[in-house]
Protein backbone atom coordinates (compact mmCIF):
# COMPACT_ATOMS: atom_id res chain seq x y z
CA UNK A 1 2.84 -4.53 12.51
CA UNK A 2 4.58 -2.90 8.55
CA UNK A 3 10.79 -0.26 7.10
CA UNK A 4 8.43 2.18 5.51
CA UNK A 5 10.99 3.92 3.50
CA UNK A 6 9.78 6.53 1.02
CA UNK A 7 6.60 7.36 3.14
CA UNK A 8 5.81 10.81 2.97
CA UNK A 9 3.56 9.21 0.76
CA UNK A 10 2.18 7.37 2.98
CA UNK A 11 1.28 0.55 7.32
CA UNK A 12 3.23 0.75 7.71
CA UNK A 13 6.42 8.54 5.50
CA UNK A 14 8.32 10.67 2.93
CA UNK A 15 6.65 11.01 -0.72
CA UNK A 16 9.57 10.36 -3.42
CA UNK A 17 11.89 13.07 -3.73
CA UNK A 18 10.59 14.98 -0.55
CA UNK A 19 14.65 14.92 0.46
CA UNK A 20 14.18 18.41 0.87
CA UNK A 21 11.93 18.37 3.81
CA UNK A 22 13.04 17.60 7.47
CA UNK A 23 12.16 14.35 9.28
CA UNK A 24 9.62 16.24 10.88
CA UNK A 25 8.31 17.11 8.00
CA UNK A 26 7.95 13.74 6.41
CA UNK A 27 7.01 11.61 10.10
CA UNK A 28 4.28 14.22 10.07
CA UNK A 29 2.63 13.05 6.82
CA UNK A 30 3.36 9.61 7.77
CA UNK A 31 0.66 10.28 10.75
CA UNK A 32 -1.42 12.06 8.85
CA UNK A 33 -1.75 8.87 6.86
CA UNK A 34 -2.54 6.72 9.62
CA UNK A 35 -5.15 9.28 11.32
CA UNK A 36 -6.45 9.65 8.15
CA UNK A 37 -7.30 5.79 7.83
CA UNK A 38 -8.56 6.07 11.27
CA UNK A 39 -11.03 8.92 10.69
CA UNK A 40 -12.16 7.12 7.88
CA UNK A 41 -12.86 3.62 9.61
CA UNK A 42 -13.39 3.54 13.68
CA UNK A 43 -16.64 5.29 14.78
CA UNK A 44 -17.31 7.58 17.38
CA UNK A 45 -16.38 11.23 18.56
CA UNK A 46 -13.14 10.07 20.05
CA UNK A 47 -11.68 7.76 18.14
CA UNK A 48 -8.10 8.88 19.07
CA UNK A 49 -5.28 10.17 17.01
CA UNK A 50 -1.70 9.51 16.66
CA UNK A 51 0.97 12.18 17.31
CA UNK A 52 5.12 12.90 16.41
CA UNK A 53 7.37 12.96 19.44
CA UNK A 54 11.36 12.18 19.81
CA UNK A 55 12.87 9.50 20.61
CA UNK A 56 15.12 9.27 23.65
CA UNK A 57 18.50 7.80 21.35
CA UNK A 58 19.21 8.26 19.19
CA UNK A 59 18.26 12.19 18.48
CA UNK A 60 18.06 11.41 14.81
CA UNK A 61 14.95 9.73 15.29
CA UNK A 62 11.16 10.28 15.92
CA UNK A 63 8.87 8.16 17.31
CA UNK A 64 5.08 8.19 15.64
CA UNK A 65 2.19 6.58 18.17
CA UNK A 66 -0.81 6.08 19.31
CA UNK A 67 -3.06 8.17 21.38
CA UNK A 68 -4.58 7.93 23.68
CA UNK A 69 -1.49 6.02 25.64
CA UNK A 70 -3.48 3.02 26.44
CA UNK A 71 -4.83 2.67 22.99
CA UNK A 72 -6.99 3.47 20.16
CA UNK A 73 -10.51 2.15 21.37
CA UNK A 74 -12.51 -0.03 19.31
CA UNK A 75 -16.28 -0.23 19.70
CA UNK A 76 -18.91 -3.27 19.07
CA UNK A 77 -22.37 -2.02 19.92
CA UNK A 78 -20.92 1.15 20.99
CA UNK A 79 -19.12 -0.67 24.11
CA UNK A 80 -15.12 -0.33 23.76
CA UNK A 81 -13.95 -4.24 23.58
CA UNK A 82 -10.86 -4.19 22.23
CA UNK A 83 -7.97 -1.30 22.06
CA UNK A 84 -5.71 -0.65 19.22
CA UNK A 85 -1.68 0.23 20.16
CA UNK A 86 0.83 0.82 17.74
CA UNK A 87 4.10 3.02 17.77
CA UNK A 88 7.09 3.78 14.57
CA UNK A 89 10.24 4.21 15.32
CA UNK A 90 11.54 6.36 12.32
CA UNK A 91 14.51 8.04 10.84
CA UNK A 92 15.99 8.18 7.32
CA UNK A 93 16.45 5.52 5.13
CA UNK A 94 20.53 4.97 3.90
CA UNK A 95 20.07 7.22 1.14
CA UNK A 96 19.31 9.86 3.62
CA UNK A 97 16.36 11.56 1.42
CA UNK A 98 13.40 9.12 2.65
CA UNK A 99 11.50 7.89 5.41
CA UNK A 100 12.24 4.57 7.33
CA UNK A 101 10.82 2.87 10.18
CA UNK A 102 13.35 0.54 12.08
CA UNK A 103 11.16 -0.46 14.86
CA UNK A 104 7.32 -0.69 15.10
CA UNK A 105 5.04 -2.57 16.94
CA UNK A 106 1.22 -3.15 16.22
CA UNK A 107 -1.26 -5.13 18.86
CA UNK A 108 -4.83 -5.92 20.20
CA UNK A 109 -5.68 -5.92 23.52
CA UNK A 110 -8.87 -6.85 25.44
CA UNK A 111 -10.29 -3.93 27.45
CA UNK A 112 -9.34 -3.81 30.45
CA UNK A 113 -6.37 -6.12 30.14
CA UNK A 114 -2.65 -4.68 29.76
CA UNK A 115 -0.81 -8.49 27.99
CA UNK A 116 -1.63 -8.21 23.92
CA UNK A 117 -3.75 -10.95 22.44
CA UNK A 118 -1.51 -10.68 19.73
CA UNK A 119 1.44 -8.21 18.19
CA UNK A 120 2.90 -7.56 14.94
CA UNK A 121 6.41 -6.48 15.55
CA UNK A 122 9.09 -5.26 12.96
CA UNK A 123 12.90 -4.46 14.03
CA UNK A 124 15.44 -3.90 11.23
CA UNK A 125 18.06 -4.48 12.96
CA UNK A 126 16.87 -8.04 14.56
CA UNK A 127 19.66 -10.78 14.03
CA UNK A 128 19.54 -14.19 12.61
CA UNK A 129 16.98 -15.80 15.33
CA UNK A 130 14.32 -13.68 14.69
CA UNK A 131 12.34 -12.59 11.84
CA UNK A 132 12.65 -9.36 11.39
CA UNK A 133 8.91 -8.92 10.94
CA UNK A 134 7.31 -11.48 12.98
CA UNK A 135 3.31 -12.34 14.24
CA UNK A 136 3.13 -13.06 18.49
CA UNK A 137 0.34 -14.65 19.65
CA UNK A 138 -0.24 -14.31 23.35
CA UNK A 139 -2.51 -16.94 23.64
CA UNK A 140 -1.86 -20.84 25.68
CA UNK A 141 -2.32 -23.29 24.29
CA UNK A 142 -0.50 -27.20 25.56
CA UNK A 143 0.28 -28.58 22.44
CA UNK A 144 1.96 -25.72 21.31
CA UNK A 145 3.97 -25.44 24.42
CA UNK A 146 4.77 -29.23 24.16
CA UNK A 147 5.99 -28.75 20.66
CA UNK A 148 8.08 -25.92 21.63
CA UNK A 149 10.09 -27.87 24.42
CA UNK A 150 10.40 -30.22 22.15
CA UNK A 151 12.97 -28.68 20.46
CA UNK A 152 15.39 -29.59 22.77
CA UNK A 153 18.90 -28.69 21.90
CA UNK A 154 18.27 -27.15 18.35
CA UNK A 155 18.41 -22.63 18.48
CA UNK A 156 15.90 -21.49 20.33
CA UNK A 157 15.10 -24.82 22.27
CA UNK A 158 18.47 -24.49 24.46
CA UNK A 159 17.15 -21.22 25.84
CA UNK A 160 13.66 -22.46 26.41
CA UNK A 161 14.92 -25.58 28.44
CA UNK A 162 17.39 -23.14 29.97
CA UNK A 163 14.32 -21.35 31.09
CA UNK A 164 12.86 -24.02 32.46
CA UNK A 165 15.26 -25.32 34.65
CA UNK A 166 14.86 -21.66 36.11
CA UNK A 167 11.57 -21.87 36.95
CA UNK A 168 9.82 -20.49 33.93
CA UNK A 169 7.07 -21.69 32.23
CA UNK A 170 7.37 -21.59 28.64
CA UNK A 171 4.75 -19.02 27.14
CA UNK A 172 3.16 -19.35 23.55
CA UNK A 173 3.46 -15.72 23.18
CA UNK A 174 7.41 -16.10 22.53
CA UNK A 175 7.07 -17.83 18.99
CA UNK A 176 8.01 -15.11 16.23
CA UNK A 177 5.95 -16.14 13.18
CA UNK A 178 7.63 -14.61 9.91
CA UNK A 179 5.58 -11.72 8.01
CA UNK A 180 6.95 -10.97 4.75
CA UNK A 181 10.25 -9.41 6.28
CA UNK A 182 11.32 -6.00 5.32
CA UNK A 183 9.52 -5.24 2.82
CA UNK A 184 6.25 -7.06 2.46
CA UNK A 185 5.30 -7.01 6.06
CA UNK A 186 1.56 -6.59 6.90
CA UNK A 187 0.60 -2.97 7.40
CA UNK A 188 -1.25 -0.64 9.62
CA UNK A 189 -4.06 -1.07 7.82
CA UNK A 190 -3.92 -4.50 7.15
CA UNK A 191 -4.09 -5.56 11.11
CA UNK A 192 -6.90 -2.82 11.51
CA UNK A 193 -9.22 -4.26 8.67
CA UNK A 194 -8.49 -7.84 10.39
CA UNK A 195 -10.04 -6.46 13.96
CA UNK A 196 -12.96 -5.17 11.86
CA UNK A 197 -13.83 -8.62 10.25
CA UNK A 198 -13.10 -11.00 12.69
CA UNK A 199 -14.09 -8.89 15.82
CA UNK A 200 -17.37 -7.20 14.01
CA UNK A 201 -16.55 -3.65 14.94
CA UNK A 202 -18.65 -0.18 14.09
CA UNK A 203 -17.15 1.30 11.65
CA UNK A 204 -18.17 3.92 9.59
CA UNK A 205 -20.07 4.14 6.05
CA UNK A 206 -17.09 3.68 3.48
CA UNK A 207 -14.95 2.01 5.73
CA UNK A 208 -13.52 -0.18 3.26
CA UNK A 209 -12.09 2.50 0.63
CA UNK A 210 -10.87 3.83 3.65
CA UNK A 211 -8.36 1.40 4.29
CA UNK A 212 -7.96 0.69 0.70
CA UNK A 213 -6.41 3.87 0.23
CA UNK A 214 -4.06 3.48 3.38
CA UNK A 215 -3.31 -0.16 2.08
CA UNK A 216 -2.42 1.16 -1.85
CA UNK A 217 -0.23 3.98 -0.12
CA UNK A 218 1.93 1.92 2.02
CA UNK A 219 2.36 -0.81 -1.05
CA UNK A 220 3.74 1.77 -3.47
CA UNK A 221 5.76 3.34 -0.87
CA UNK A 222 7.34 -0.40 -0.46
CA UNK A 223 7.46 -1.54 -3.70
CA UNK A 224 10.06 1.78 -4.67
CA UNK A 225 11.99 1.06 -1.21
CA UNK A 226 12.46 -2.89 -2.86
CA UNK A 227 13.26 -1.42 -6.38
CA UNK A 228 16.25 0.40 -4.76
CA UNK A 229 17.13 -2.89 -2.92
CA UNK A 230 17.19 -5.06 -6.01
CA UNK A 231 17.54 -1.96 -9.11
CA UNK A 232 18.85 -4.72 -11.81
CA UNK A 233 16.16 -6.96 -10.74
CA UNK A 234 13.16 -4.21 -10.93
CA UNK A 235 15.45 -3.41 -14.71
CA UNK A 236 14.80 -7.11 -15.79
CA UNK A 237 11.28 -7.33 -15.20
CA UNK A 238 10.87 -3.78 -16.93
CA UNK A 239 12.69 -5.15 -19.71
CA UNK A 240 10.30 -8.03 -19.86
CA UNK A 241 7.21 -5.91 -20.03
CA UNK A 242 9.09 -3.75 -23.20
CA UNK A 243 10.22 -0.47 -21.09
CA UNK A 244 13.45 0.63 -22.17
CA UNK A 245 16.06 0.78 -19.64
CA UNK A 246 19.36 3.33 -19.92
CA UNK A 247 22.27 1.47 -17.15
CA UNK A 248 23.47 3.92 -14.68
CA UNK A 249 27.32 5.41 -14.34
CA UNK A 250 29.11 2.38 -12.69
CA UNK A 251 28.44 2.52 -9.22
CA UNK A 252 25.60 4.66 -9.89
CA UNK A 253 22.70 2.41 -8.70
CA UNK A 254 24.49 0.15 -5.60
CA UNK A 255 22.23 -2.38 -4.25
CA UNK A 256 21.20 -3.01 -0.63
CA UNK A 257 20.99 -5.98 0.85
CA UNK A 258 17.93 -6.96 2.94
């Protein structure tokens, strides 16, 4: 939904220069920041939590989610309608000293129903066909469907026609819409404000600075996670705005490519 590298700070974490805390540590803050948002946004007395557990592989890794298990439940009138899931995958970033998610996954479902009606997923390691950081929408709709046989022999199309011939009906729900990639993916609190507009939930007095304050968290932790991705880039533009800027030994800033 959303990698959060440098959270501890804060979604999408480990503050800057918190290496010397354990992942534990620093996946711990990371859901404090989401409850937090919560507590300050969905209404009632149990409006769930989110909690640190391990991953099963790799051992380096924690997973933070939702609970309860079927999701966070969010009220209109005081009658659940819709509940919230969303899990992070997270370990350190390639510097070793900050927080990273490499998998997450953020959707909406209809009470009382298990398929999303939509999910914002985000998998650094996904390969060429799909965005890392893609929108699903599990909705059906026949011109979409028609379009998407119509690709025919081009990427994706092959395997949908491939499907096909199987017996499968082509679903809506497997387009990947692109969301900003690695770094300016929506975050955690960006999908919950969305439910709250669109879907009229109760929400509490203040509910707005609330996720304000989630929103302004995650977007400084990203913005210092793309600095270290492009350093002579974020130099340039610091240049341009009259900072002074000393270069690093050589080979003291390497770039990583996302």
């Amino acid at each position: 939904m959303s990698d959060r590298e440098a959270e501890g700070g804060t979604p999408p974490g480990a503050r800057p220069g918190a290496g010397d805390d354990d992942l534990a540590t620093v996946a711990e803050r990371f859901a404090e920041d989401l409850r937090s948002t919560l507590r300050g946004v969905v209404t009632g007395d149990d409006v769930g939590t989110f909690r640190v557990r391990p991953t099963a592989t790799p051992r380096s890794r924690l997973l933070v989610e939702q609970r309860p298990a079927d999701g966070l439940p969010l009220a209109v009138d005081g009658v659940v309608v819709l509940r919230l899931r969303a899990s992070f995958d997270c370990g350190w970033d390639h510097t070793g000293r900050f927080l990273a998610v490499r998998r997450s996954t953020i959707a909406a479902v209809a009470e009382g129903t298990e398929e999303p009606l939509f999910r914002y997923d985000y998998d650094a390691g996904s390969d060429d066909n799909i965005p890392a950081a893609h929108l699903n929408v599990h909705s059906h709709r026949d011109e979409l469907v028609f379009a998407m046989m119509a690709a025919g022999h081009r990427l994706r199309g092959r395997a949908r026609t491939s499907a096909v011939r199987r017996g499968r009906v082509p679903r809506v729900s497997t387009l990947h819409f692109p969301l900003g990639g690695h770094r300016f993916r929506p975050s955690f609190e960006d999908v919950l404000e969305m439910l709250v507009r669109e879907f009229g939930l109760d929400t509490r007095p203040g509910w707005r600075a609330a996720v304000c304050a989630g929103r302004t968290r995650w977007r400084a932790v990203q913005l210092r996670a793309a600095v270290r991705d492009d350093p002579a880039g974020a130099a340039e533009a610091l240049v341009d705005l009259g900072y002074a800027i000393r270069q690093p030994a050589p080979g003291g800033a390497p770039a990583v490519s996302r």
